[in-house]
PDB file of N, CA and C in Angstrom:
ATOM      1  N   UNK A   1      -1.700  -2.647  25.064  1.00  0.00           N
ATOM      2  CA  UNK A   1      -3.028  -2.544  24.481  1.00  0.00           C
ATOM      3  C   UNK A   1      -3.629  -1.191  24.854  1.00  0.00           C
ATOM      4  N   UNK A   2      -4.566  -0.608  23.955  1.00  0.00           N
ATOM      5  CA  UNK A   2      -5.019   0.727  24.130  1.00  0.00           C
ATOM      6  C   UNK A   2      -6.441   0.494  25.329  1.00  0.00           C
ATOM      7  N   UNK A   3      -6.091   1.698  25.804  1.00  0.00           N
ATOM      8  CA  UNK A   3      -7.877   1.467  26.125  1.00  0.00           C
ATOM      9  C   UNK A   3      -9.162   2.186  25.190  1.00  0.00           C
ATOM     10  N   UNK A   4      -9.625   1.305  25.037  1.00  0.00           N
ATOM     11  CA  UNK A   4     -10.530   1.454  23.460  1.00  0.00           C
ATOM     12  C   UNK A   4     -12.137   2.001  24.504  1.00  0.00           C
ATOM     13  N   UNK A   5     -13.121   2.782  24.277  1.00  0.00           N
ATOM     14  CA  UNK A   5     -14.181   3.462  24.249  1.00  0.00           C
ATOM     15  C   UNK A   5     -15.400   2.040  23.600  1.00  0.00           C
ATOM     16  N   UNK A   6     -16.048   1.747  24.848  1.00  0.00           N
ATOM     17  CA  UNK A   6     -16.832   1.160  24.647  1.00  0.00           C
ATOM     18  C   UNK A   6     -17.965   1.021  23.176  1.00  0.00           C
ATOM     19  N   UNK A   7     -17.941   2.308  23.038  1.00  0.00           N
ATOM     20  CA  UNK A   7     -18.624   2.569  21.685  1.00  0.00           C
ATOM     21  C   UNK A   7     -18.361   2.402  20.682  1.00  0.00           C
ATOM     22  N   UNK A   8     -16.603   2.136  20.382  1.00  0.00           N
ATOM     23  CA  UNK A   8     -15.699   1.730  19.766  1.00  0.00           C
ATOM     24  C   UNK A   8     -15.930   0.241  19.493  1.00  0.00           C
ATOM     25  N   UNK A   9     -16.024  -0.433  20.477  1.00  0.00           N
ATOM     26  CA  UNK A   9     -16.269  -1.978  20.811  1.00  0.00           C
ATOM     27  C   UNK A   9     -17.210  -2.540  20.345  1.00  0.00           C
ATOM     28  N   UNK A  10     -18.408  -1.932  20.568  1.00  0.00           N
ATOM     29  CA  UNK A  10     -19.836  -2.369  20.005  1.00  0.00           C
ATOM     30  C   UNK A  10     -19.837  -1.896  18.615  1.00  0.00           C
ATOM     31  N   UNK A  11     -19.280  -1.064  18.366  1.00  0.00           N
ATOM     32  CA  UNK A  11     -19.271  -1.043  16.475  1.00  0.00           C
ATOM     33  C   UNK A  11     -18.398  -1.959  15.833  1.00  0.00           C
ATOM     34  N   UNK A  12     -17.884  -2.341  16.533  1.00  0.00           N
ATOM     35  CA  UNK A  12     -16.530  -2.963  15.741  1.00  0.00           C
ATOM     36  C   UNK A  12     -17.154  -4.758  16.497  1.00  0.00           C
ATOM     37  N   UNK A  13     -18.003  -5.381  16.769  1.00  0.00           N
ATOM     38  CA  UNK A  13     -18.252  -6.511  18.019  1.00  0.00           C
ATOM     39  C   UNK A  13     -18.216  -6.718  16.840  1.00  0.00           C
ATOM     40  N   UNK A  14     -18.739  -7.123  15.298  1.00  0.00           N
ATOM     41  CA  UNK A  14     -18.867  -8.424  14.960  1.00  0.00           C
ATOM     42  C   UNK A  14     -16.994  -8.593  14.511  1.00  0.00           C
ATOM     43  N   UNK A  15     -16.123  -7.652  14.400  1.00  0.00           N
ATOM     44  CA  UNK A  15     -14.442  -7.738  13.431  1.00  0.00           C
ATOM     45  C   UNK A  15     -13.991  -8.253  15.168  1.00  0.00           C
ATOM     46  N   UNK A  16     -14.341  -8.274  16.071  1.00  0.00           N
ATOM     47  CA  UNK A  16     -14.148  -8.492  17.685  1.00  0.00           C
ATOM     48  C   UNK A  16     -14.229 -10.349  17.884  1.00  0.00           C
ATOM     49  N   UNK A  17     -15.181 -10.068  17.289  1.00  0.00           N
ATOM     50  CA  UNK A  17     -15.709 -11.634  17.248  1.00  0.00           C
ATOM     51  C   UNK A  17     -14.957 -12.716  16.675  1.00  0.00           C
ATOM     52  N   UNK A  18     -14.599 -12.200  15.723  1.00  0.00           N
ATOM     53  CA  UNK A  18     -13.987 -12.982  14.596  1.00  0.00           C
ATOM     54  C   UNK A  18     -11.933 -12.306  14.958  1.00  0.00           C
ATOM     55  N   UNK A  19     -11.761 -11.518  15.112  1.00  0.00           N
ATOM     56  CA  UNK A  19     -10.098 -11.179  14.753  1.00  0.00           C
ATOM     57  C   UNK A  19      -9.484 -10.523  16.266  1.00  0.00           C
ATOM     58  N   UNK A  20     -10.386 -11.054  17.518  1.00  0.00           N
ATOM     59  CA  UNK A  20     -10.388 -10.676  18.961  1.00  0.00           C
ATOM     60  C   UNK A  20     -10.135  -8.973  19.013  1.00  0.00           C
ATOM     61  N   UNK A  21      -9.698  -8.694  20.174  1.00  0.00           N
ATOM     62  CA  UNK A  21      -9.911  -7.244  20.637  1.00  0.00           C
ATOM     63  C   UNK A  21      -8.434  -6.163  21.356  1.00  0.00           C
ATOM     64  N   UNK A  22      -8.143  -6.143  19.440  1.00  0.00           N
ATOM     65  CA  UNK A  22      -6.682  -5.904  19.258  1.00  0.00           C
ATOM     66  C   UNK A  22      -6.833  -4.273  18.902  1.00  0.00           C
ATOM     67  N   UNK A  23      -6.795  -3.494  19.271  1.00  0.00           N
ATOM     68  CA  UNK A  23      -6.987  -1.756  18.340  1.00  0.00           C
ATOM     69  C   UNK A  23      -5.536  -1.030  19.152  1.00  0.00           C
ATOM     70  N   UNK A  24      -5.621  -0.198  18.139  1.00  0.00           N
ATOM     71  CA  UNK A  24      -4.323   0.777  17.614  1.00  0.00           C
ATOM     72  C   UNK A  24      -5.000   2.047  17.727  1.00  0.00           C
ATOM     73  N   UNK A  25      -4.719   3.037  18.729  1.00  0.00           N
ATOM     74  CA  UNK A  25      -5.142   4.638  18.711  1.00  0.00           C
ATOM     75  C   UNK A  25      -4.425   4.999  17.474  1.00  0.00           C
ATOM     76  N   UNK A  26      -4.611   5.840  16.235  1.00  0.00           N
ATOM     77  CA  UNK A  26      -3.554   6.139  15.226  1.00  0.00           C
ATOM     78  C   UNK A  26      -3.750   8.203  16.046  1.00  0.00           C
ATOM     79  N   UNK A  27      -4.666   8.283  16.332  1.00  0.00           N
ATOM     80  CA  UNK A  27      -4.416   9.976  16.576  1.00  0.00           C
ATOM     81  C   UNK A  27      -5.736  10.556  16.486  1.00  0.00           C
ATOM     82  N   UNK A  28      -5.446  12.070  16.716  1.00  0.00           N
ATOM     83  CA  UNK A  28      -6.722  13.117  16.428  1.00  0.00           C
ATOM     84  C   UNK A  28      -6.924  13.133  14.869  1.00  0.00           C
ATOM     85  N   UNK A  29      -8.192  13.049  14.386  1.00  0.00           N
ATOM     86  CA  UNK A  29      -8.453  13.275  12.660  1.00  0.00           C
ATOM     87  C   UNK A  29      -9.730  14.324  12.903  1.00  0.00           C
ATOM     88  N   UNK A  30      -9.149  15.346  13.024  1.00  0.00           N
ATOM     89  CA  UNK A  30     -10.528  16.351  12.574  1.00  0.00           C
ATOM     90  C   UNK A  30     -10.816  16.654  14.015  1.00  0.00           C
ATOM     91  N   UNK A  31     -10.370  16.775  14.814  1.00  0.00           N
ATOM     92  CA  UNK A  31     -11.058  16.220  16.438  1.00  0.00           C
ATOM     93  C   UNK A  31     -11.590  15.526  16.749  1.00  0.00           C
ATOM     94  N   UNK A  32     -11.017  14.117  16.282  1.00  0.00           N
ATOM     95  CA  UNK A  32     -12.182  13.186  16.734  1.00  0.00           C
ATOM     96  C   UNK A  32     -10.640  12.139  16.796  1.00  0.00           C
ATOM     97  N   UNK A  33     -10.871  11.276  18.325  1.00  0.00           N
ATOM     98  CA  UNK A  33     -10.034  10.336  18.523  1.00  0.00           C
ATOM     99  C   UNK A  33     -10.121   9.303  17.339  1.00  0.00           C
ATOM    100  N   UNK A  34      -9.105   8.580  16.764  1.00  0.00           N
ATOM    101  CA  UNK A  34      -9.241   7.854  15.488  1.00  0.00           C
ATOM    102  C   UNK A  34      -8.670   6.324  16.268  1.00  0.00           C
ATOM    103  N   UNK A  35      -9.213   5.051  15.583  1.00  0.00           N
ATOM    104  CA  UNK A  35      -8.947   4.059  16.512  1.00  0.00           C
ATOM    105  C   UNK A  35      -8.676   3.015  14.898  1.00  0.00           C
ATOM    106  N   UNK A  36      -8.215   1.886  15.067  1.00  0.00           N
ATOM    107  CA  UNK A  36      -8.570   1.191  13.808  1.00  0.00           C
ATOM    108  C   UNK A  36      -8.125  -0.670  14.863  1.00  0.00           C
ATOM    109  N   UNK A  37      -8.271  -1.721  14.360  1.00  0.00           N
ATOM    110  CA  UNK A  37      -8.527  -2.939  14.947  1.00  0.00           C
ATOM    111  C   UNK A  37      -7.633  -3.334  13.771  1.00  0.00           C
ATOM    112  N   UNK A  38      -6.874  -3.958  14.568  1.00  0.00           N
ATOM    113  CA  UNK A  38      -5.607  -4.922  14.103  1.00  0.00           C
ATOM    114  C   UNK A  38      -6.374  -6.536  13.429  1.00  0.00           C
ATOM    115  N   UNK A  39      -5.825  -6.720  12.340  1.00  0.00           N
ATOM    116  CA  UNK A  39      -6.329  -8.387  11.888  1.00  0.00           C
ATOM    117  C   UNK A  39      -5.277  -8.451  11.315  1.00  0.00           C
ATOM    118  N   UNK A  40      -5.070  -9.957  10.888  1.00  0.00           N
ATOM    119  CA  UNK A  40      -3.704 -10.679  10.686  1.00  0.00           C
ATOM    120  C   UNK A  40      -3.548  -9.875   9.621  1.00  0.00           C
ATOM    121  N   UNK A  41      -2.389  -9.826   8.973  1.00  0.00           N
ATOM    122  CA  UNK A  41      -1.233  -9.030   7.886  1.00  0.00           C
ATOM    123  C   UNK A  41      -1.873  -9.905   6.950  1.00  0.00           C
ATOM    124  N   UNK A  42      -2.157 -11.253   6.429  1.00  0.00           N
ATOM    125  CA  UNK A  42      -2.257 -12.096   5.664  1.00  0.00           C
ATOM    126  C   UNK A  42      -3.791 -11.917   4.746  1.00  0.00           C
ATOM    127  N   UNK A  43      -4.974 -11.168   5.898  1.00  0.00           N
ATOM    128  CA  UNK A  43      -6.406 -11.559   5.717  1.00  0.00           C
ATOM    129  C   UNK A  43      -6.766 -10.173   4.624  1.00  0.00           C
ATOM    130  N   UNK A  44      -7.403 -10.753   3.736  1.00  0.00           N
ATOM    131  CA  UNK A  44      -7.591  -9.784   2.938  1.00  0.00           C
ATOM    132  C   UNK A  44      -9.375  -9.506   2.536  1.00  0.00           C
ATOM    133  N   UNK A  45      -9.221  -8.526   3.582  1.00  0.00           N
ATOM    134  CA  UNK A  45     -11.141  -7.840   3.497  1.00  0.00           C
ATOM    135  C   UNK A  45     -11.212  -6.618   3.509  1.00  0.00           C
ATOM    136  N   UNK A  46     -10.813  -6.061   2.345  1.00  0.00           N
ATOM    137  CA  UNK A  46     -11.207  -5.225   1.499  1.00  0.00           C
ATOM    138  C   UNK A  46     -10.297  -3.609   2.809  1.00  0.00           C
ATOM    139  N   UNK A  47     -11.283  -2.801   2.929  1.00  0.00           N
ATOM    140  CA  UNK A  47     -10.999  -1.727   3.143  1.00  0.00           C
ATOM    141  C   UNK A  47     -10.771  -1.477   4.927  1.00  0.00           C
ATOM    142  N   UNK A  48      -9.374  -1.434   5.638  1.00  0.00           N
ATOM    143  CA  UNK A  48      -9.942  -1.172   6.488  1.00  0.00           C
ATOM    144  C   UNK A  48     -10.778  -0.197   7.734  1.00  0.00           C
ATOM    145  N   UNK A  49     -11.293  -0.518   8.804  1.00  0.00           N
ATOM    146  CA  UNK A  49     -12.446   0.068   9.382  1.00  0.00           C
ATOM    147  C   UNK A  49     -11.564   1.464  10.629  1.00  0.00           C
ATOM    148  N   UNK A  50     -11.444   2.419   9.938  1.00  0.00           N
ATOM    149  CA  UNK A  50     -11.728   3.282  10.817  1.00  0.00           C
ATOM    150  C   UNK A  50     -12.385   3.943  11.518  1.00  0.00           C
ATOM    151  N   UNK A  51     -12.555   3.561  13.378  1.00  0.00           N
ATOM    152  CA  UNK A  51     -13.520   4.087  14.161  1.00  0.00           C
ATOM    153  C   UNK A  51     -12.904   5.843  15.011  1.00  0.00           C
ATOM    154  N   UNK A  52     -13.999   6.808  14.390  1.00  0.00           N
ATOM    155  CA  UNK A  52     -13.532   8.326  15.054  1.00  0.00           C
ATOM    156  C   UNK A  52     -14.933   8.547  16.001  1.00  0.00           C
ATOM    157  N   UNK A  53     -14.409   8.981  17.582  1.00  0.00           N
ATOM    158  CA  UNK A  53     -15.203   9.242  17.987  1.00  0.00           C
ATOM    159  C   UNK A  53     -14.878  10.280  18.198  1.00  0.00           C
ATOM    160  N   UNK A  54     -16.152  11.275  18.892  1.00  0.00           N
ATOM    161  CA  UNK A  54     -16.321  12.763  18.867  1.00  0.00           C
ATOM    162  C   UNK A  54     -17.563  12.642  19.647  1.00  0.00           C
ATOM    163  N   UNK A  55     -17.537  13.353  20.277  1.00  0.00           N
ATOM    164  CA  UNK A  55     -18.687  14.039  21.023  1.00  0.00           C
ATOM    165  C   UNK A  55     -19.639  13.155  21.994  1.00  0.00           C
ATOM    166  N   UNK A  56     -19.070  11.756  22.071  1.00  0.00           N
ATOM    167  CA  UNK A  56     -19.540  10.816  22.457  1.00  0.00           C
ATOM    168  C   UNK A  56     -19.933   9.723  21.361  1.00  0.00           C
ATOM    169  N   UNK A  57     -20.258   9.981  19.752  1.00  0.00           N
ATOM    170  CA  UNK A  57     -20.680   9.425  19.173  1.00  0.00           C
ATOM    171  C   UNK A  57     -19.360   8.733  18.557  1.00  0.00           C
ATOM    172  N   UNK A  58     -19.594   7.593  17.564  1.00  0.00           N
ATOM    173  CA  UNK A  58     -18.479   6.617  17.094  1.00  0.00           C
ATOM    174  C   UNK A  58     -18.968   6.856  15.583  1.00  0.00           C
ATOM    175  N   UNK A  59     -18.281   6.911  14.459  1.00  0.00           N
ATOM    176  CA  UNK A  59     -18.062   6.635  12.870  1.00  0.00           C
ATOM    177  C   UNK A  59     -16.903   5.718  12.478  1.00  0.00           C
ATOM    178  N   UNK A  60     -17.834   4.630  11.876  1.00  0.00           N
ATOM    179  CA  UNK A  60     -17.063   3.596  11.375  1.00  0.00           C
ATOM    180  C   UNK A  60     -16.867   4.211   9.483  1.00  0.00           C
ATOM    181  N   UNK A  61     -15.730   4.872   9.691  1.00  0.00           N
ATOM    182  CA  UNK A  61     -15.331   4.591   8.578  1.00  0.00           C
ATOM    183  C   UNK A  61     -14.385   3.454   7.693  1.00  0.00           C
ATOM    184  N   UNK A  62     -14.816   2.801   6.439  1.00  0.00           N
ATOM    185  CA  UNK A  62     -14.758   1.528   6.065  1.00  0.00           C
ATOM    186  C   UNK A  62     -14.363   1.757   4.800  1.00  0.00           C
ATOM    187  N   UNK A  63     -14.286   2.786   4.094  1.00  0.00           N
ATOM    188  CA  UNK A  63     -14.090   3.390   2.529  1.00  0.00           C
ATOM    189  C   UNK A  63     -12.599   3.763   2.111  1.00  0.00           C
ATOM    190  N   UNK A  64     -12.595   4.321   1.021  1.00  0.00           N
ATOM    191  CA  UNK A  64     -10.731   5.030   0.866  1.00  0.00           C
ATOM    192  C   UNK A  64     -10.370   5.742   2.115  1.00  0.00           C
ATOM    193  N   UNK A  65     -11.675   6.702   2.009  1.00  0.00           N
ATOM    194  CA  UNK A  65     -11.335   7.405   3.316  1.00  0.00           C
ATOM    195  C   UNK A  65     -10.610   7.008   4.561  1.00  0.00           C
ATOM    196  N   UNK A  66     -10.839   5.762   5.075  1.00  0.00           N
ATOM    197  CA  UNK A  66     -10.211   4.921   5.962  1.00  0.00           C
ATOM    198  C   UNK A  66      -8.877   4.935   5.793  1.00  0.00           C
ATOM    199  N   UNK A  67      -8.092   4.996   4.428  1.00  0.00           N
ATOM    200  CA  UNK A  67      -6.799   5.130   4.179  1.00  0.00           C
ATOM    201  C   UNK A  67      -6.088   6.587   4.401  1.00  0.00           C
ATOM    202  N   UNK A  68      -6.911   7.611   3.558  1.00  0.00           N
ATOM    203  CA  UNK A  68      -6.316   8.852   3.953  1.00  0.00           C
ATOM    204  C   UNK A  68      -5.962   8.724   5.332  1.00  0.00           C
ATOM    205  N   UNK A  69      -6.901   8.535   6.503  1.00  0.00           N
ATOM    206  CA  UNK A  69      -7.058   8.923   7.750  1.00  0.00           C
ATOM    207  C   UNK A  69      -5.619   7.789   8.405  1.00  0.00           C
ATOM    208  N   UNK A  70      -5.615   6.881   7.777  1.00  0.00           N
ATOM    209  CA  UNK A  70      -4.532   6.144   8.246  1.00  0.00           C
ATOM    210  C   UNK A  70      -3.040   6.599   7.682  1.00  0.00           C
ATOM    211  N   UNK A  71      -2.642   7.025   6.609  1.00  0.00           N
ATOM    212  CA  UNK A  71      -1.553   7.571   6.049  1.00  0.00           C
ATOM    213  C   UNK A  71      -1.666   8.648   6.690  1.00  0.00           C
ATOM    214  N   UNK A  72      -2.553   9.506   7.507  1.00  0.00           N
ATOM    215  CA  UNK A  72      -2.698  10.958   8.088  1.00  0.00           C
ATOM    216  C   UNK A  72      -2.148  10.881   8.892  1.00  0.00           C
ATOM    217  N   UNK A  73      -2.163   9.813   9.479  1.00  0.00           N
ATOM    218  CA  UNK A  73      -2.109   9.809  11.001  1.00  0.00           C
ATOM    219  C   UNK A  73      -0.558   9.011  11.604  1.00  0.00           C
ATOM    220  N   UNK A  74      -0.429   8.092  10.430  1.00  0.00           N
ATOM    221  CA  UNK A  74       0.530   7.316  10.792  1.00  0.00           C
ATOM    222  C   UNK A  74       1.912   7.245   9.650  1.00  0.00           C
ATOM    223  N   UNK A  75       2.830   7.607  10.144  1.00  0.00           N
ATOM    224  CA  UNK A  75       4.308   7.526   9.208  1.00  0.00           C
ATOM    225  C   UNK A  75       4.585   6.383   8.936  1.00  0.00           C
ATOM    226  N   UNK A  76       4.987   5.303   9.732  1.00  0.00           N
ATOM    227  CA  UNK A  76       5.102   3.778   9.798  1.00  0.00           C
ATOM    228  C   UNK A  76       3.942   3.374   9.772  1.00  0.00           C
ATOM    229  N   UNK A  77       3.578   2.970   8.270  1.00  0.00           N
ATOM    230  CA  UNK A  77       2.717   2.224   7.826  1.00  0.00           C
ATOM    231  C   UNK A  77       2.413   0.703   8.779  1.00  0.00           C
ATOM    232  N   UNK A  78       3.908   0.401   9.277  1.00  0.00           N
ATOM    233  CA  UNK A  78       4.131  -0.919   9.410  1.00  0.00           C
ATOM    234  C   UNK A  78       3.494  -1.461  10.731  1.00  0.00           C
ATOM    235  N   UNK A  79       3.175  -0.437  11.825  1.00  0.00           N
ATOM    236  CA  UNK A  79       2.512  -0.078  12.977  1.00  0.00           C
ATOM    237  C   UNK A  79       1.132  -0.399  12.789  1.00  0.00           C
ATOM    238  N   UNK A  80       0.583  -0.219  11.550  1.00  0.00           N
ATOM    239  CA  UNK A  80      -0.967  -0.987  11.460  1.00  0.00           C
ATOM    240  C   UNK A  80      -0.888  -2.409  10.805  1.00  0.00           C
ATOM    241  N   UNK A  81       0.371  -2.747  10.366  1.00  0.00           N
ATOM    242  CA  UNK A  81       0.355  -4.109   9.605  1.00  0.00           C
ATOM    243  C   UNK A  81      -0.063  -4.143   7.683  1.00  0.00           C
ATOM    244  N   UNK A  82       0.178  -2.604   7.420  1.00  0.00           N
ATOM    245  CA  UNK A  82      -0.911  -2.519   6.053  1.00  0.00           C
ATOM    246  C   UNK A  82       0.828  -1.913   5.143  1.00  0.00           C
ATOM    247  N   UNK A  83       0.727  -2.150   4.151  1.00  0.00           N
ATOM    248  CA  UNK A  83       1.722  -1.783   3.029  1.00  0.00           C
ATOM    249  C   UNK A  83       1.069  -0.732   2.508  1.00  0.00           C
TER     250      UNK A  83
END
């Protein structure tokens, strides 16, 4: 398990709540540590949530964008659970 940035945690508490406190470092995006939270392979909600922190602050990105940053970052798709 990673060690995930508290700030990370509290943005992400309610997907925490519900799909426990599973995250994947994928890498640097832009200079900013990139994090994303594992949910079952099966559950289908829409886009998922990429958290980049920087400077102390956290961005939940939740849009396409969330995908670029994940195909950016990661070769084996299969490592986040996403096709």
């Amino acid at each position: 398990m990673v060690k995930v940035p508290q700030i990370v945690k509290d943005a992400a508490q309610d997907l925490i709540d519900r799909f426990g406190d599973n995250f994947i470092y994928l890498g640097k995006f832009e200079g900013a540590d990139a994090y994303i939270q594992q949910v079952p392979d099966d559950l289908c909600i829409g886009y998922p949530h990429v958290y980049l922190v920087k400077d102390g602050k956290v961005d939940d990105i939740s849009d396409s964008i969330a995908l670029f940053i994940i195909e950016s970052l990661i070769k084996d798709l299969d490592k986040v659970g996403s096709e």
